[in-house]
N, C-alpha and C. Protein backbone atom coordinates (compact mmCIF):
# COMPACT_ATOMS: atom_id res chain seq x y z
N UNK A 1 -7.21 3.57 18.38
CA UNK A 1 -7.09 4.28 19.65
C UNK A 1 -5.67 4.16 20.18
N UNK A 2 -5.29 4.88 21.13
CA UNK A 2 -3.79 5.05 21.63
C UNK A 2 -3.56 3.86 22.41
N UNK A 3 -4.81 3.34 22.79
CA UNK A 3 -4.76 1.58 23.84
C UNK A 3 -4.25 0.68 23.04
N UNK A 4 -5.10 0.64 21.86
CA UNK A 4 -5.01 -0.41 20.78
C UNK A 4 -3.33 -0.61 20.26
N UNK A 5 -3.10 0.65 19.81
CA UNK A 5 -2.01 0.86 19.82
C UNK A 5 -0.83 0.37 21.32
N UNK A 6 -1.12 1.22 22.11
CA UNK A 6 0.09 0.75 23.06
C UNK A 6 -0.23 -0.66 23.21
N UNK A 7 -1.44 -1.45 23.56
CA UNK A 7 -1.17 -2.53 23.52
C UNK A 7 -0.78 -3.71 22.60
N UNK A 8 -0.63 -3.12 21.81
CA UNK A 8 -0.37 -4.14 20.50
C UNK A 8 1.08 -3.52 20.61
N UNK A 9 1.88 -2.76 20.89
CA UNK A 9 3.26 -2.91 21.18
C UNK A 9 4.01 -3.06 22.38
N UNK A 10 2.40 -3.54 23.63
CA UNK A 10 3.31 -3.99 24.55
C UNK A 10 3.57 -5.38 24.67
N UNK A 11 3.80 -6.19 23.55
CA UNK A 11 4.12 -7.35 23.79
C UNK A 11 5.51 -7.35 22.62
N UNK A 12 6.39 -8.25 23.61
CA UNK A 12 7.94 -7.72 22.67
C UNK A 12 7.98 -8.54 21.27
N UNK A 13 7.48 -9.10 20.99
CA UNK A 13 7.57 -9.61 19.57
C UNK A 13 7.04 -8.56 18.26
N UNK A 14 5.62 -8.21 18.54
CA UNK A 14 4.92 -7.42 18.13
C UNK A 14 5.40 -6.36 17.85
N UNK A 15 6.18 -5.63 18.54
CA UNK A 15 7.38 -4.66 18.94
C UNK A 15 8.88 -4.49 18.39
N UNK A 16 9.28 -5.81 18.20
CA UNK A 16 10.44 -6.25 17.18
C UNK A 16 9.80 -6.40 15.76
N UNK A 17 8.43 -6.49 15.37
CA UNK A 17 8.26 -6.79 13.97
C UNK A 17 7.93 -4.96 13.37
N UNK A 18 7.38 -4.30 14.47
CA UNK A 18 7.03 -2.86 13.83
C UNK A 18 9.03 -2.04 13.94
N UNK A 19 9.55 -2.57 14.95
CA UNK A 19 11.02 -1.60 14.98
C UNK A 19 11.46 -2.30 13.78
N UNK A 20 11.66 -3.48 13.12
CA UNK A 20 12.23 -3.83 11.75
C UNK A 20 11.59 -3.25 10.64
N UNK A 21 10.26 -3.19 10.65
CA UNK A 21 9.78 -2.39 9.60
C UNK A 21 9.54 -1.08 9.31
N UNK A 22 9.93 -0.46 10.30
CA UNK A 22 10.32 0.89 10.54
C UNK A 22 11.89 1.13 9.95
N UNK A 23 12.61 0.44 10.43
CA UNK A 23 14.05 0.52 9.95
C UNK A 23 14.07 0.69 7.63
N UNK A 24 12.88 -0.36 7.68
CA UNK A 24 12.70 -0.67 6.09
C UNK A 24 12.21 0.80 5.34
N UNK A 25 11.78 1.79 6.04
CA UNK A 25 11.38 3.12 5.58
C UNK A 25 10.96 2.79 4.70
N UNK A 26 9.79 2.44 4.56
CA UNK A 26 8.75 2.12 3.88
C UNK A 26 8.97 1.03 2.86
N UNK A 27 9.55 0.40 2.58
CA UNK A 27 9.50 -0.46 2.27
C UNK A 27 9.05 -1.62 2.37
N UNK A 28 8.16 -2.80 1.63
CA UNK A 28 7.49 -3.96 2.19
C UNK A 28 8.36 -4.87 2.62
N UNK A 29 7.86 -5.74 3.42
CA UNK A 29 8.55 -6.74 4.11
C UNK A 29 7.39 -8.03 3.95
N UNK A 30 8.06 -9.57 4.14
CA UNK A 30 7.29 -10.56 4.37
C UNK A 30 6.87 -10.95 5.64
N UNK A 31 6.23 -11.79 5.62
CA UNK A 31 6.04 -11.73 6.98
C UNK A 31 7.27 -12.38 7.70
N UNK A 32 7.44 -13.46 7.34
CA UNK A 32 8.77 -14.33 7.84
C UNK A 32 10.22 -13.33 7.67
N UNK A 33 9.75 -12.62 7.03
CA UNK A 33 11.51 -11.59 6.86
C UNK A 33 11.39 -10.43 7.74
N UNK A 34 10.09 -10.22 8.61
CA UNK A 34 10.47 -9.49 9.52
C UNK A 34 10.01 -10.39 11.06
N UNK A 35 10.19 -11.64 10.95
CA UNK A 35 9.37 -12.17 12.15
C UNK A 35 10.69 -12.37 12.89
N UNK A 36 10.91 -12.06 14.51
CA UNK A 36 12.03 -11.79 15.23
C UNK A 36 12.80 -12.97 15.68
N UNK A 37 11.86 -14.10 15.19
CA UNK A 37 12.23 -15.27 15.63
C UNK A 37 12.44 -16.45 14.47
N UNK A 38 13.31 -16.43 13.62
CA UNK A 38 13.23 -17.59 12.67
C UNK A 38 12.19 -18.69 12.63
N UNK A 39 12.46 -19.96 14.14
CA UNK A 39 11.61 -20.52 13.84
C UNK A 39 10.35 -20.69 14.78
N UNK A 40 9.80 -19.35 14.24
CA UNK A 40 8.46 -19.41 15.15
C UNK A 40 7.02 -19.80 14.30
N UNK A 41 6.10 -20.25 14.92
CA UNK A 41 5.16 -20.68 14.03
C UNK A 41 4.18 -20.24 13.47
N UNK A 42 3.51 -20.31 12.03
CA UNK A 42 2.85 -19.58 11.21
C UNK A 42 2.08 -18.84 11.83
N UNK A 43 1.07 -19.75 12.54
CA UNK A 43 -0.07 -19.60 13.39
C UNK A 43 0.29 -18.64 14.20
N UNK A 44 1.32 -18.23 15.27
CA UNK A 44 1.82 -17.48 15.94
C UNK A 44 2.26 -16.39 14.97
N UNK A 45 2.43 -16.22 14.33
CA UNK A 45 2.67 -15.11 13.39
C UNK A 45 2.09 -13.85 13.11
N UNK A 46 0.94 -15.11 12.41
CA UNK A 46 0.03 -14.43 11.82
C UNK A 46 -1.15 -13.91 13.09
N UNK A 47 -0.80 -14.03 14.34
CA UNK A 47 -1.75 -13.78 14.99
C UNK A 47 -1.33 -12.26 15.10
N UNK A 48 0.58 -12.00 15.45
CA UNK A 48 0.59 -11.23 16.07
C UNK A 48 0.72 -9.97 14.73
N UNK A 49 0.61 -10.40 13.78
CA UNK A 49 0.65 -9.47 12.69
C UNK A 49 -1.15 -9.08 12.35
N UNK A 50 -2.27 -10.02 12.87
CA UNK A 50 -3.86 -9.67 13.01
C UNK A 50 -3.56 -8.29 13.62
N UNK A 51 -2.77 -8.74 15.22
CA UNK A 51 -3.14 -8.00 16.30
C UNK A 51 -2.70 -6.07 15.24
N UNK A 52 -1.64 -6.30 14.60
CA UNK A 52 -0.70 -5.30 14.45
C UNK A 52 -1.87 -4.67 13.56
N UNK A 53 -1.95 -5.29 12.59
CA UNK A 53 -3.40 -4.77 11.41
C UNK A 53 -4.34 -4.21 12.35
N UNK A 54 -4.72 -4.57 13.04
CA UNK A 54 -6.32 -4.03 13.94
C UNK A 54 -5.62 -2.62 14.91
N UNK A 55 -4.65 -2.75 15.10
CA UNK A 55 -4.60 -1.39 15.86
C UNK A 55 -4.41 -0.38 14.71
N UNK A 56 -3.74 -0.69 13.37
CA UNK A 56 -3.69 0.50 12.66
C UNK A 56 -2.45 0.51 12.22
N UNK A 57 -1.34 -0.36 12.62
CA UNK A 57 -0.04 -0.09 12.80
C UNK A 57 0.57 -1.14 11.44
N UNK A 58 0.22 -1.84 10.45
CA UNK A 58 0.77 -2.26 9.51
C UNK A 58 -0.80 -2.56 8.71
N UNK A 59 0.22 -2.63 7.57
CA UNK A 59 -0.83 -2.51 6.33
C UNK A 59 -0.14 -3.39 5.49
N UNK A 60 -1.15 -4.61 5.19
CA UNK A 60 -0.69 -6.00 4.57
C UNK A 60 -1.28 -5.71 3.17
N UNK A 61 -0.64 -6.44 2.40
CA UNK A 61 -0.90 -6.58 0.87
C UNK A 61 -0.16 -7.81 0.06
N UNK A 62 -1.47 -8.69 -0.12
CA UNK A 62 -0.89 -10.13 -0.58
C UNK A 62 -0.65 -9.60 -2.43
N UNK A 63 0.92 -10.00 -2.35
CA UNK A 63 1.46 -10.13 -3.85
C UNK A 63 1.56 -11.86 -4.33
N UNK A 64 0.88 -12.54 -5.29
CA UNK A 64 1.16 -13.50 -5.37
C UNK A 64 0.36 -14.44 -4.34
N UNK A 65 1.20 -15.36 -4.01
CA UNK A 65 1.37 -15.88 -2.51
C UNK A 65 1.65 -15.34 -1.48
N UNK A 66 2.49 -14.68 -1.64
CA UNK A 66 3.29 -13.99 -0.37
C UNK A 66 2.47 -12.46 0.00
N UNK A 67 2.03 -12.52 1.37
CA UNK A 67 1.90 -11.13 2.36
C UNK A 67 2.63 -10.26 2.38
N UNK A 68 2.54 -9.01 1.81
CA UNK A 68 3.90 -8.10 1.88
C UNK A 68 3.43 -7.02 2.93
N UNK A 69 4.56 -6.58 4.44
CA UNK A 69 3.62 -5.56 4.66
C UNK A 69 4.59 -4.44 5.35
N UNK A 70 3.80 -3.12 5.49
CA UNK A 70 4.77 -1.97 5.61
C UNK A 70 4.28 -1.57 7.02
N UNK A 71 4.99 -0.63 7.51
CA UNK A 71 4.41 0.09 8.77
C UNK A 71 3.80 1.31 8.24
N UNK A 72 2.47 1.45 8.60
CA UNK A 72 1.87 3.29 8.52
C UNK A 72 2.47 4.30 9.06
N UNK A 73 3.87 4.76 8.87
CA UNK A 73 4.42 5.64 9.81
C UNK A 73 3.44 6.89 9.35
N UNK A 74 3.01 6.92 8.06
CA UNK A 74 2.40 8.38 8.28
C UNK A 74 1.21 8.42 8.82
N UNK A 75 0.24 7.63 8.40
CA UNK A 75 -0.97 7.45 9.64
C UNK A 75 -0.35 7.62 10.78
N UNK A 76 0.36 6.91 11.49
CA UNK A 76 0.62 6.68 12.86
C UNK A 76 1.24 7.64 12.70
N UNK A 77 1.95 8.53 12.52
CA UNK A 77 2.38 10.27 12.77
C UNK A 77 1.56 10.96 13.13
N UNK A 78 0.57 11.06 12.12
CA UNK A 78 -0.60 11.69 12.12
C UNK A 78 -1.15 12.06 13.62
N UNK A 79 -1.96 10.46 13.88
CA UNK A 79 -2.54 10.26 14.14
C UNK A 79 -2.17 10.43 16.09
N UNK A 80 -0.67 10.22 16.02
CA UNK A 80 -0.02 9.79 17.20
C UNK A 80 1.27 10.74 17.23
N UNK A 81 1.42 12.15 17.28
CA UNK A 81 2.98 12.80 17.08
C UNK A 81 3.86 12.09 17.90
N UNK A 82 4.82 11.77 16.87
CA UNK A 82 6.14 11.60 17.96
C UNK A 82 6.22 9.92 18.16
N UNK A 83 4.61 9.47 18.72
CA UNK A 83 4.81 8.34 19.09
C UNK A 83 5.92 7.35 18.47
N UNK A 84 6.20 7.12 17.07
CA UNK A 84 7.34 6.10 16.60
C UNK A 84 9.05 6.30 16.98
N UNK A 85 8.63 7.84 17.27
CA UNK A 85 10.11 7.90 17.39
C UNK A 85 10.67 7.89 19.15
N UNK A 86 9.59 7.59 19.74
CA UNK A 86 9.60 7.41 21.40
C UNK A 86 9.75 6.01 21.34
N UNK A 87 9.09 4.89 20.74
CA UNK A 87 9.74 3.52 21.16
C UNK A 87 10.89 3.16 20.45
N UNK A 88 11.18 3.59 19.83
CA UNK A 88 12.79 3.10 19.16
C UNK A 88 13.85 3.75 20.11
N UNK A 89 13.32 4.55 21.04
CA UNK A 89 14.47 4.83 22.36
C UNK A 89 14.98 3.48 23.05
């Protein structure tokens, strides 16, 4: 939904991990290589990357060990015109 969504990017961390992976144009990212804060903690992480999964807005895929994950810009196009390119204002 457009709630789920805005609220899962109204918190600024959450918000710095989708504008970095947006920048990656599709490309995967780790979690720690897009987390805005070096040393922030797993647990805190991974919460705010749950939150990001449940609205729709990243799509995780464990390689190995490691979580790799991208932003849905085309879902979220789709689904939302315009919307990605209004918060990177």
């Amino acid at each position: 939904t457009l709630e789920g969504v805005l609220g899962a990017l109204a918190d600024p961390t959450r918000l710095r991990i989708v504008l970095f992976l947006q920048k990656k144009s599709g490309d995967c990212a780790s979690c720690t290589e897009a987390a805005p804060n070096a040393g922030m903690a797993k647990s805190t992480l991974s919460h705010h990357y749950r939150i990001l999964r449940e609205a729709g807005l990243v799509r995780t895929v464990k390689k190995g060990v490691e979580h790799r994950n991208v932003l849905r810009s085309e879902d979220i196009n789709a689904r939302f015109p315009g919307l990605l390119k209004l918060i990177t204002k």
